[in-house]
Protein backbone atom coordinates (compact mmCIF):
# COMPACT_ATOMS: atom_id res chain seq x y z
CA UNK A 1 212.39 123.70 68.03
CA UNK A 2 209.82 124.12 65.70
CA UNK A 3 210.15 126.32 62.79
CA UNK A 4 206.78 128.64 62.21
CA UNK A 5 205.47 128.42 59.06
CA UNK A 6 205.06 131.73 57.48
CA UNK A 7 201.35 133.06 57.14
CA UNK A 8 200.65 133.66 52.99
CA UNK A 9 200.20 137.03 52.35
CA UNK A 10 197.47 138.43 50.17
CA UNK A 11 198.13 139.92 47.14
CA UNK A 12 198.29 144.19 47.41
CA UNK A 13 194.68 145.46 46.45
CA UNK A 14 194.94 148.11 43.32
CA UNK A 15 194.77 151.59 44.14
CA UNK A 16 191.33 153.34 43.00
CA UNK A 17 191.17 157.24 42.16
CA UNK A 18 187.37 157.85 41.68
CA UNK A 19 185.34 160.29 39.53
CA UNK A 20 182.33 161.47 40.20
CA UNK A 21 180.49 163.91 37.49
CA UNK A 22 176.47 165.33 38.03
CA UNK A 23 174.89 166.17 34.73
CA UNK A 24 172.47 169.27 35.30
CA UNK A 25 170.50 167.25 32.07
CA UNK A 26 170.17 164.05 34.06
CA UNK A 27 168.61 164.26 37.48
CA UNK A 28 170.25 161.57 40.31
CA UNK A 29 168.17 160.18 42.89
CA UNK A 30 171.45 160.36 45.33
CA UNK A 31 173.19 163.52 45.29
CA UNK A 32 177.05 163.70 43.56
CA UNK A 33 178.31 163.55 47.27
CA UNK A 34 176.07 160.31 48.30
CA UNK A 35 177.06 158.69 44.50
CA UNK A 36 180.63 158.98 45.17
CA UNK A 37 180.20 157.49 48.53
CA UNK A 38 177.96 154.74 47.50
CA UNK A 39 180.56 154.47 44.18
CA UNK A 40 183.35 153.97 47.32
CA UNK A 41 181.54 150.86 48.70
CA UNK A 42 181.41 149.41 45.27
CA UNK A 43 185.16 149.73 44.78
CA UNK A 44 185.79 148.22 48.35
CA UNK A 45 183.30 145.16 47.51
CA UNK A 46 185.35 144.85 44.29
CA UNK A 47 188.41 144.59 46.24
CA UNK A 48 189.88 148.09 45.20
CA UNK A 49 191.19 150.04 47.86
CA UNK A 50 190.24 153.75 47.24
CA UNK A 51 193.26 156.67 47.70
CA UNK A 52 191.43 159.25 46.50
CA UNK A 53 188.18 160.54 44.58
CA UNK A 54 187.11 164.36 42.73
CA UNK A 55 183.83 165.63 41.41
CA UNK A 56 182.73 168.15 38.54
CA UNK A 57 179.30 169.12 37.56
CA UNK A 58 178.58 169.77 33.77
CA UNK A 59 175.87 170.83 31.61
CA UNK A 60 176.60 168.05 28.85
CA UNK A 61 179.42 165.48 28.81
CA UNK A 62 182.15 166.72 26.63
CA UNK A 63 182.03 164.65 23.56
CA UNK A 64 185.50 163.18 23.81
CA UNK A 65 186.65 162.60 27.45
CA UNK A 66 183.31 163.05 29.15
CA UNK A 67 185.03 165.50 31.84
CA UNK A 68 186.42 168.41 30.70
CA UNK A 69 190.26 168.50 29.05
CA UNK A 70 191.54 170.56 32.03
CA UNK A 71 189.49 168.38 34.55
CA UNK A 72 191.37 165.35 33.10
CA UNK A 73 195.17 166.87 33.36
CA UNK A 74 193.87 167.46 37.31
CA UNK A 75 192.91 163.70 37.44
CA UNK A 76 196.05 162.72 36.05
CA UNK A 77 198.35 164.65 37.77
CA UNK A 78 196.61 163.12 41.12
CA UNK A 79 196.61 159.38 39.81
CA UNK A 80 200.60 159.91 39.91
CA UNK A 81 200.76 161.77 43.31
CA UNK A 82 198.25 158.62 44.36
CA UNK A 83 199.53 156.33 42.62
CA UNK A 84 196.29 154.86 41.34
CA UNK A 85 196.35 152.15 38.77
CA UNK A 86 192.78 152.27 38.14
CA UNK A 87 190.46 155.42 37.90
CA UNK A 88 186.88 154.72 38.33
CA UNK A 89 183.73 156.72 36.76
CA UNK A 90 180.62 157.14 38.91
CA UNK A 91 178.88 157.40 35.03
CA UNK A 92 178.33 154.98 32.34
CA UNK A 93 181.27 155.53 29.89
CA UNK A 94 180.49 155.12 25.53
CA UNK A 95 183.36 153.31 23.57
CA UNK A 96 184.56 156.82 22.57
CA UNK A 97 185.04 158.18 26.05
CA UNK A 98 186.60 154.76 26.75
CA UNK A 99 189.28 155.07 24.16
CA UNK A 100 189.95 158.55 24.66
CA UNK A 101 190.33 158.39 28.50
CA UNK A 102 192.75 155.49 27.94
CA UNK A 103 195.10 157.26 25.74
CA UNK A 104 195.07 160.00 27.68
CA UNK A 105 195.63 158.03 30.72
CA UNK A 106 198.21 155.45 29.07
CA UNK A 107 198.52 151.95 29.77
CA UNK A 108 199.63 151.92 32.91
CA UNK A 109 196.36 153.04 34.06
CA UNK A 110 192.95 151.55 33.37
CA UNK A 111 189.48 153.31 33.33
CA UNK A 112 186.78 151.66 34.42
CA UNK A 113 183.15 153.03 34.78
CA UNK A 114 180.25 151.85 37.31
CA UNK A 115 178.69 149.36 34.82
CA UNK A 116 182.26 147.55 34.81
CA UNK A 117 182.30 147.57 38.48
CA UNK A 118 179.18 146.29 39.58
CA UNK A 119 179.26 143.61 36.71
CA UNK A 120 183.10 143.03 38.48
CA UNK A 121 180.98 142.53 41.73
CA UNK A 122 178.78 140.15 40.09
CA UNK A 123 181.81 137.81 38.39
CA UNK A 124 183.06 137.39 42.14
CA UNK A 125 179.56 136.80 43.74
CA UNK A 126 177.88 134.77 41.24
CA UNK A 127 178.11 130.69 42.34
CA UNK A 128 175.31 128.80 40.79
CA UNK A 129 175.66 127.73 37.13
CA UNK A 130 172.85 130.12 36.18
CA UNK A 131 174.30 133.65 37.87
CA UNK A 132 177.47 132.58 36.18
CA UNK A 133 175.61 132.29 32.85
CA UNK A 134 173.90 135.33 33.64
CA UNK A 135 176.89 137.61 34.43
CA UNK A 136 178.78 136.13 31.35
CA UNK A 137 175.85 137.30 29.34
CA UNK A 138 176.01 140.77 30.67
CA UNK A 139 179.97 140.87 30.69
CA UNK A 140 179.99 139.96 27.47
CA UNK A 141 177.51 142.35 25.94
CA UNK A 142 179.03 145.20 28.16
CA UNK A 143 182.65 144.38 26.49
CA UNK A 144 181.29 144.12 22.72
CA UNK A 145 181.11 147.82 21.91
CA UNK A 146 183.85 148.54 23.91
CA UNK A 147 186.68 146.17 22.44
CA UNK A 148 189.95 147.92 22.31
CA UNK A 149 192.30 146.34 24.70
CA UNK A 150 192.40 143.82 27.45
CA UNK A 151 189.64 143.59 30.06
CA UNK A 152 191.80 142.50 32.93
CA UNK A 153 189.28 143.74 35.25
CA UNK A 154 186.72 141.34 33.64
CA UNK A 155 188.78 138.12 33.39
CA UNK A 156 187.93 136.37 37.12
CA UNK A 157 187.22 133.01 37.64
CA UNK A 158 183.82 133.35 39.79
CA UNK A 159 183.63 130.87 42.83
CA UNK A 160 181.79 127.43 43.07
CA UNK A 161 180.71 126.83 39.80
CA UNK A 162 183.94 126.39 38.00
CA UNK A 163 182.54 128.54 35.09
CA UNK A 164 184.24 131.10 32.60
CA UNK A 165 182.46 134.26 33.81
CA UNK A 166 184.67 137.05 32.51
CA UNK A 167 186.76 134.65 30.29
CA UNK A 168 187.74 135.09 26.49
CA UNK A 169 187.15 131.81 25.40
CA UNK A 170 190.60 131.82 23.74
CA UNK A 171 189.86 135.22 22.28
CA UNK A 172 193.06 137.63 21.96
CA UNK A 173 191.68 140.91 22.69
CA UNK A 174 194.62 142.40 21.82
CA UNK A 175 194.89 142.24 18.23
CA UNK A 176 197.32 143.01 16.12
CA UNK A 177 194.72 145.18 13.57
CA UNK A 178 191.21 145.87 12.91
CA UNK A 179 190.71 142.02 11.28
CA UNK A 180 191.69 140.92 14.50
CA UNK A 181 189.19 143.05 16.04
CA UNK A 182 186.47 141.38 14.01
CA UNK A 183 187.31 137.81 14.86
CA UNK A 184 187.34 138.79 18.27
CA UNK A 185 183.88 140.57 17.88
CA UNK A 186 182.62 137.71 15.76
CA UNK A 187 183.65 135.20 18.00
CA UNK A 188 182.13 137.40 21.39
CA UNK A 189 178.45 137.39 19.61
CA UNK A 190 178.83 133.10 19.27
CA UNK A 191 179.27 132.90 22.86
CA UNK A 192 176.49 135.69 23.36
CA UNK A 193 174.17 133.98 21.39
CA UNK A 194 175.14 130.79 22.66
CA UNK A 195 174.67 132.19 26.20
CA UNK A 196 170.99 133.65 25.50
CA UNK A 197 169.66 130.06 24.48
CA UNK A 198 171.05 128.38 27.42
CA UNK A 199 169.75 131.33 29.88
CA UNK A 200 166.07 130.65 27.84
CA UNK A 201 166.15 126.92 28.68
CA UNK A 202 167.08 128.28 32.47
CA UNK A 203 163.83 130.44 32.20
CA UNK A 204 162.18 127.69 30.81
CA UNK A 205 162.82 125.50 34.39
CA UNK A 206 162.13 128.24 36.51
CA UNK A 207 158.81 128.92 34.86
CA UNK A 208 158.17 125.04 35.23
CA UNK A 209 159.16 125.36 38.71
CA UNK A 210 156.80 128.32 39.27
CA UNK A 211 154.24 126.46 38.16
CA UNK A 212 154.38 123.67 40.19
CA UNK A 213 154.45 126.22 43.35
CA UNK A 214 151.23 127.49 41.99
CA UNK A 215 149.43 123.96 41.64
CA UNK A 216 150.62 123.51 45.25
CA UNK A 217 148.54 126.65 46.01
CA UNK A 218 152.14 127.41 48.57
CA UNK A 219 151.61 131.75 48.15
CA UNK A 220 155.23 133.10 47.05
CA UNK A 221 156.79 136.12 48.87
CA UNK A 222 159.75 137.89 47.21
CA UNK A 223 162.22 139.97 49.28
CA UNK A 224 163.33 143.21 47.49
CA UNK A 225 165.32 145.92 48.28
CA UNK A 226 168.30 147.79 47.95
CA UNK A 227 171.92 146.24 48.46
CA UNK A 228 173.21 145.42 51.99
CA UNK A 229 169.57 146.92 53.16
CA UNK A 230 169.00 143.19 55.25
CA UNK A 231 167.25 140.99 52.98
CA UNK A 232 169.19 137.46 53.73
CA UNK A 233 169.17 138.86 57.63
CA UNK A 234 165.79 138.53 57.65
CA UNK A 235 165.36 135.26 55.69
CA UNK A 236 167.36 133.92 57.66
CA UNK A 237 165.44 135.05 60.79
CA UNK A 238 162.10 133.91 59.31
CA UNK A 239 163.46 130.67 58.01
CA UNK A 240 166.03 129.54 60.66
CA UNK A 241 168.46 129.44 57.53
CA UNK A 242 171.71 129.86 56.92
CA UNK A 243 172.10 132.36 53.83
CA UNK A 244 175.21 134.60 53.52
CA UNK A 245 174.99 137.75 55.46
CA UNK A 246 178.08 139.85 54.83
CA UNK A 247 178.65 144.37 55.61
CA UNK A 248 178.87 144.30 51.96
CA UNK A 249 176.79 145.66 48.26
CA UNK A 250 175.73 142.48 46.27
CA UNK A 251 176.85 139.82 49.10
CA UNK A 252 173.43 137.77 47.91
CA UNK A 253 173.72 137.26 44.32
CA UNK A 254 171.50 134.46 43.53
CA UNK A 255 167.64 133.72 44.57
CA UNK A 256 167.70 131.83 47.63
CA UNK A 257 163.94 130.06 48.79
CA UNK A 258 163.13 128.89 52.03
CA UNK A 259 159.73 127.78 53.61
CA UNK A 260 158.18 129.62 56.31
CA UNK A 261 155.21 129.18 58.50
CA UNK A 262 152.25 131.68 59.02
CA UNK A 263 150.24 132.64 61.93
CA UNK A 264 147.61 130.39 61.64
CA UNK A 265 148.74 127.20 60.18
CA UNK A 266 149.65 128.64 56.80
CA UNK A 267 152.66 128.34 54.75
CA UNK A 268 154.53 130.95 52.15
CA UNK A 269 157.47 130.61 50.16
CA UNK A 270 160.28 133.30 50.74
CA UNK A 271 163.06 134.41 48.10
CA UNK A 272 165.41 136.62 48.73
CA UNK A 273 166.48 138.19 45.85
CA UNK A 274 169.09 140.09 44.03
CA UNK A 275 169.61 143.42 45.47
CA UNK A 276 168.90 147.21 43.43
CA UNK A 277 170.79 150.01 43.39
CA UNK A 278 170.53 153.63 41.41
CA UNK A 279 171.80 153.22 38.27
CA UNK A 280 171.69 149.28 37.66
CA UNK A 281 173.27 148.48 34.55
CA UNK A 282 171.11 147.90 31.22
CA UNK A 283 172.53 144.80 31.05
CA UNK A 284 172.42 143.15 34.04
CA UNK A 285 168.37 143.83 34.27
CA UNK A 286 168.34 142.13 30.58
CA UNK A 287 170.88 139.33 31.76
CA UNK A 288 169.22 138.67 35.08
CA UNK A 289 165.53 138.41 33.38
CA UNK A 290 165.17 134.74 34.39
CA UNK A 291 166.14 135.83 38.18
CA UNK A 292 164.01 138.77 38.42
CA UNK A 293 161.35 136.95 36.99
CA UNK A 294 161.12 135.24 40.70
CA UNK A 295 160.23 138.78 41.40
CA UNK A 296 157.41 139.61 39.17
CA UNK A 297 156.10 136.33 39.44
CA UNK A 298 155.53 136.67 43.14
CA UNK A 299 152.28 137.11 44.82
CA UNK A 300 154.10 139.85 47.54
CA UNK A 301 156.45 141.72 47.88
CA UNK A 302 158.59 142.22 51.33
CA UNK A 303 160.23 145.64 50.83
CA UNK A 304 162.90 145.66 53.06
CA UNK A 305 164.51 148.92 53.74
CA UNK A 306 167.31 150.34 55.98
CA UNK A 307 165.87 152.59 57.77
CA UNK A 308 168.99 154.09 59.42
CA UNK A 309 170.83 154.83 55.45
CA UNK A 310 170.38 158.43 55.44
CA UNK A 311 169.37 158.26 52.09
CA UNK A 312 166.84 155.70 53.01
CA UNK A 313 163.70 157.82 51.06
CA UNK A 314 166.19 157.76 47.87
CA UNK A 315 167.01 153.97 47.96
CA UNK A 316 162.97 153.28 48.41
CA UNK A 317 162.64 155.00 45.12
CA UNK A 318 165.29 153.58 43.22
CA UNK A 319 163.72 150.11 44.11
CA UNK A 320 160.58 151.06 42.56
CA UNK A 321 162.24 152.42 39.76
CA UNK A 322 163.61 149.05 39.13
CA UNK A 323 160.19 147.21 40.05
CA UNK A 324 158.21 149.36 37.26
CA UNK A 325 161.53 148.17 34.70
CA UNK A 326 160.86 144.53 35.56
CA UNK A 327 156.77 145.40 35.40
CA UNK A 328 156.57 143.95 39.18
CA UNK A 329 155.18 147.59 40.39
CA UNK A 330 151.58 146.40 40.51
CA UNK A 331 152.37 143.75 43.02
CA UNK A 332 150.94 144.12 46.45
CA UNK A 333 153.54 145.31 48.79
CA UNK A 334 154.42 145.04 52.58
CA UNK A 335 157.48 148.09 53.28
CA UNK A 336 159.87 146.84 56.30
CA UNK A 337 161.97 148.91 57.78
CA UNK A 338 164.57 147.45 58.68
CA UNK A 339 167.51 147.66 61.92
CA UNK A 340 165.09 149.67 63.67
CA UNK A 341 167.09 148.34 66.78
CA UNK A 342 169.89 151.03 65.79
CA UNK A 343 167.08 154.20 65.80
CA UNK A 344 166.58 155.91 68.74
CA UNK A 345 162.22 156.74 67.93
CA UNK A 346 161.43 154.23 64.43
CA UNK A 347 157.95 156.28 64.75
CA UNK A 348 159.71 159.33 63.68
CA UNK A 349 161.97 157.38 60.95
CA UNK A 350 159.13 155.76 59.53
CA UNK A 351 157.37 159.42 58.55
CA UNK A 352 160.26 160.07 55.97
CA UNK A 353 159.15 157.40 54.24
CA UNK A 354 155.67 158.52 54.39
CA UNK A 355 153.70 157.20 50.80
CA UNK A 356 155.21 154.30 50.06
CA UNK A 357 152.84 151.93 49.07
CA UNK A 358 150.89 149.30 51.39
CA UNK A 359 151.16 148.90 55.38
CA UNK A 360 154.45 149.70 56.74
CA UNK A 361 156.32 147.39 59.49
CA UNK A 362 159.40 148.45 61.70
CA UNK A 363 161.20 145.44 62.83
CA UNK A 364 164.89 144.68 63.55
CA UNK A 365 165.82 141.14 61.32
CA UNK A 366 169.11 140.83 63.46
CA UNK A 367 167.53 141.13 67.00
CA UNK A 368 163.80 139.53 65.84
CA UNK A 369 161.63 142.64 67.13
CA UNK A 370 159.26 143.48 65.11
CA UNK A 371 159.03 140.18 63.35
CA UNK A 372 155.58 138.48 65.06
CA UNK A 373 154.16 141.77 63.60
CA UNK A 374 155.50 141.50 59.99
CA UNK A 375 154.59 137.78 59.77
CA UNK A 376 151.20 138.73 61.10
CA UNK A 377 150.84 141.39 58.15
CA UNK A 378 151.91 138.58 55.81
CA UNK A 379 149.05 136.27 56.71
CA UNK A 380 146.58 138.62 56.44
CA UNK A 381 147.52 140.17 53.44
CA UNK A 382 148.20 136.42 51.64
CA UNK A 383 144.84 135.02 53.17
CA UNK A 384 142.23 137.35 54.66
CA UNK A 385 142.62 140.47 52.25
CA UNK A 386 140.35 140.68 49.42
CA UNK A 387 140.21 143.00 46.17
CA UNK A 388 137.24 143.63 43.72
CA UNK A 389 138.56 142.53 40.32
CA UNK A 390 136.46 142.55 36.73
CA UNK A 391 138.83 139.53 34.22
CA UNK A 392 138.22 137.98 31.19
CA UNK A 393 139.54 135.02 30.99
CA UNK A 394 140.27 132.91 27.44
CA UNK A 395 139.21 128.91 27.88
CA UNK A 396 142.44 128.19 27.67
CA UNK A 397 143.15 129.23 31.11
CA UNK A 398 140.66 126.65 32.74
CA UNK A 399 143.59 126.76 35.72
CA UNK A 400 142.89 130.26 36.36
CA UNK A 401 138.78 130.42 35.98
CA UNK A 402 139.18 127.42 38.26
CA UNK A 403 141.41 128.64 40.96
CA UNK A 404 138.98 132.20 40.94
CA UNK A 405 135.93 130.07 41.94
CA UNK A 406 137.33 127.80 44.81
CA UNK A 407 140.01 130.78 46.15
CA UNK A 408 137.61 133.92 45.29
CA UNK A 409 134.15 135.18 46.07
CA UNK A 410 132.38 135.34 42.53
CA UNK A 411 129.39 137.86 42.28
CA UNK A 412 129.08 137.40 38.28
CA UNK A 413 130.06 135.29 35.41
CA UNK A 414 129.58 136.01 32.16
CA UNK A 415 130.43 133.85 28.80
CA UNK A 416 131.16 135.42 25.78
CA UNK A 417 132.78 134.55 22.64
CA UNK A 418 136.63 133.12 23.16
CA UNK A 419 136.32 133.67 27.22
CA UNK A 420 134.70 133.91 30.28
CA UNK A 421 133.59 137.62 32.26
CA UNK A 422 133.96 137.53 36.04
CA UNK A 423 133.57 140.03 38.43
CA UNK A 424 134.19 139.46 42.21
CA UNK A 425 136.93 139.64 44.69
CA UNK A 426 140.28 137.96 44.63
CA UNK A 427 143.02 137.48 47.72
CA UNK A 428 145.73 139.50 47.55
CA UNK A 429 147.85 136.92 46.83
CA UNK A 430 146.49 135.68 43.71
CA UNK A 431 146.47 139.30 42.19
CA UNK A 432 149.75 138.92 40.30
CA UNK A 433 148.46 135.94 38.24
CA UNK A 434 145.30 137.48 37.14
CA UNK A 435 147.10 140.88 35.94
CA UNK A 436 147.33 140.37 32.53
CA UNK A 437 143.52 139.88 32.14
CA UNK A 438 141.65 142.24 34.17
CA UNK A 439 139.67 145.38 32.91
CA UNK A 440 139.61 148.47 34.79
CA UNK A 441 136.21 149.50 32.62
CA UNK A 442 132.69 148.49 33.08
CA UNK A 443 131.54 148.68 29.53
CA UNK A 444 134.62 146.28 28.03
CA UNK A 445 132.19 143.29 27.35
CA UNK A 446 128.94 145.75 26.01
CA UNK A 447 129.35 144.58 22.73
CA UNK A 448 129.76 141.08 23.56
CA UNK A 449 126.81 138.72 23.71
CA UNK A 450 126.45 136.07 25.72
CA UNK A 451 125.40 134.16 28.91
CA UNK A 452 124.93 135.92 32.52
CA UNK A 453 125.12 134.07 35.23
CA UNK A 454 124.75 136.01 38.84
CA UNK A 455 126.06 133.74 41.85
């Protein structure tokens, strides 16, 4: 007979205590209830599993532990009756609160804060050579400040690319004495620096890349949104591709870009992109610049958003929190809701979201309703919409004075000294590439001679 060959068993996940703390200083877009909850998802995506979480609300952070003294004893006193090896900060921890909270603690217990987590997330997500590079970057300058004992938390191979995200490079950062430290730090702002040039000469390619999509004249749609609100779903329902979907925050790490055709013979490039979430880490917006570039490079903007998230209003504003950081705000926008197959009256959903900017489409990306509607809404916004502009344009960009006479409707031209005036209407589309040159006054060429030309 046969002997059965045992099953390998997975390692135990580490137990989580979490903290949640709402500054009367610092308004939240979730409230401290939602936070924590959201804060719970991120610890399960991490691989934590979560035995237990408290909550205290405070005028200022207390200088040394963040939470209050007594708060803390509570905390600890729970971590042993869990027995949690990790406690978990819904907040952005300083060095100081770091090192404090970890003696008080001791070693047998480490304190992580959201920033760690999500950048955590990232190391285990991130599968081309560039989100590795990216996360590194952000790991890295996360880790600087705050180097005072091992990062075990940090130090995870990431999938597929075989690179060092989270990795020392050899450096102990455990040393025996403050000279140690300052090898360590010495050596961590090499490999930053080293990791910023190679991240430039990835922007470089993309920027190359978006270029050639221009000169093609193919119109580039970016899909935004919070985490896990559908994004590769519905890329994957408008493309017929095969990007991962997964019940998780952050399952789509890098861009993904997939052609798909238009009502009417017309074609659009669609990336889905990195998804937001309140409080995104400093560094990872810095890190991910090349990446989010896709975004405010594009000439529309699908924002797709869960429509049955009870906190669906909040998430819609956190995106466009995040779109005015990355200046992508002034991009015309389509807002989807999303898994309207799961409300009972999507009418009735769609009127808490009531002033969010450009036409609004409910649509279901898993079952396809909804979808001939949205990809209607993309044509005409990409090709029949129109919007009066006034630019002046330097000679240098030829490309662009070009591309505004065979793709717009000029009504005036005007050549001055160093540039070119002209006023007439521009597609949607191309509204992104002309930002950075056109004039919301009528009187910014009066002191400029030159020649007028009416068309």
């Amino acid at each position: 007979m046969a002997k059965k060959i045992a099953e390998p068993t997975l390692p135990p996940k580490e137990r989580a205590f979490l903290v949640g703390v709402e500054l009367r200083n610092e308004p939240s877009l979730l409230s401290l209830e939602d936070s924590l909850t959201e804060l719970a998802l991120l610890a399960k995506t991490a691989g934590l599993e979560v035995v237990g979480m408290t909550s205290q609300k405070l005028d200022a952070p207390n200088p040394n532990t963040f939470i209050g003294p007594g708060k803390v004893e509570e905390i600890k006193a729970l971590v042993e009756e869990t027995l949690a090896q990790v406690v978990v900060f819904d907040n952005e921890l300083s060095p100081r609160h770091l090192r404090e909270l970890e003696e008080r603690f001791g070693e047998n217990v480490r304190i992580l804060d959201r920033t760690a987590l999500i950048l955590d997330i990232f190391a285990q997500h991130a599968s081309t050579r560039e989100g590795i590079l990216q996360v590194e970057l952000a790991q890295y300058e996360y880790r600087l400040p705050r180097l005072t004992r091992a990062w075990t938390h940090l130090a995870r191979q990431t999938g597929g690319g075989g690179g060092r995200t989270g990795s020392t490079g050899g450096v102990g950062l455990r040393g025996p004495g403050e000279t140690q430290l300052e090898v360590d730090r010495r050596e961590i702002r090499k490999r930053i620096a080293s990791l910023k040039s190679e991240l430039e000469k990835v922007r470089a390619h993309r920027s190359r890349y978006r270029s050639q999509r221009q000169r093609s004249q193919i119109p580039t749609v970016a899909l935004v949104g919070y985490t896990n609100a559908g994004k590769s779903t519905l890329l994957n329902r408008l493309a017929r591709a095969d990007v991962l979907v997964a019940d998780q925050l952050f399952a789509t790490l890098d861009p993904t870009t997939r052609r798909v055709e238009l009502p009417g013979g017309n074609w659009a490039l669609f990336t889905d992109t990195v998804g937001f979430i309140q409080k995104l880490p400093t560094q990872l917006v810095a890190a991910f610049r090349a990446t989010l570039e896709e975004i405010a490079e594009a000439d529309l903007l699908l924002h797709v958003v869960d429509i049955t998230h009870p906190n669906a209003l909040q998430q819609a504003q956190a995106v466009h929190q995040t779109l005015t950081e990355i200046d992508a705000s002034h991009i015309p926008t389509i807002t989807v809701l999303n898994k309207v197959d799961q409300f009972p009256d999507p009418q009735a959903a769609a009127q808490t979201l009531y002033g969010l900017p450009g036409p609004i489409v409910a649509i279901s990306a898993l079952t396809g309703q909804g979808i001939p509607e949205l990809l209607s809404t993309v044509s005409r916004e990409l090709f029949e919409v129109y919007i009066p502009v006034r630019v002046k344009l330097p000679y240098q960009q030829g490309n662009l004075i070009s591309i505004f006479h065979d793709q717009g409707k000029v009504s005036r031209v005007e050549h001055v000294r160093g540039g070119v005036w002209i006023e007439g209407n521009l597609p949607v589309r191309l509204l992104a590439r002309f930002q950075p040159f056109i004039k919301n006054t009528s009187n910014d060429a009066s002191e400029e001679v030159g020649e007028i030309i009416e068309t």
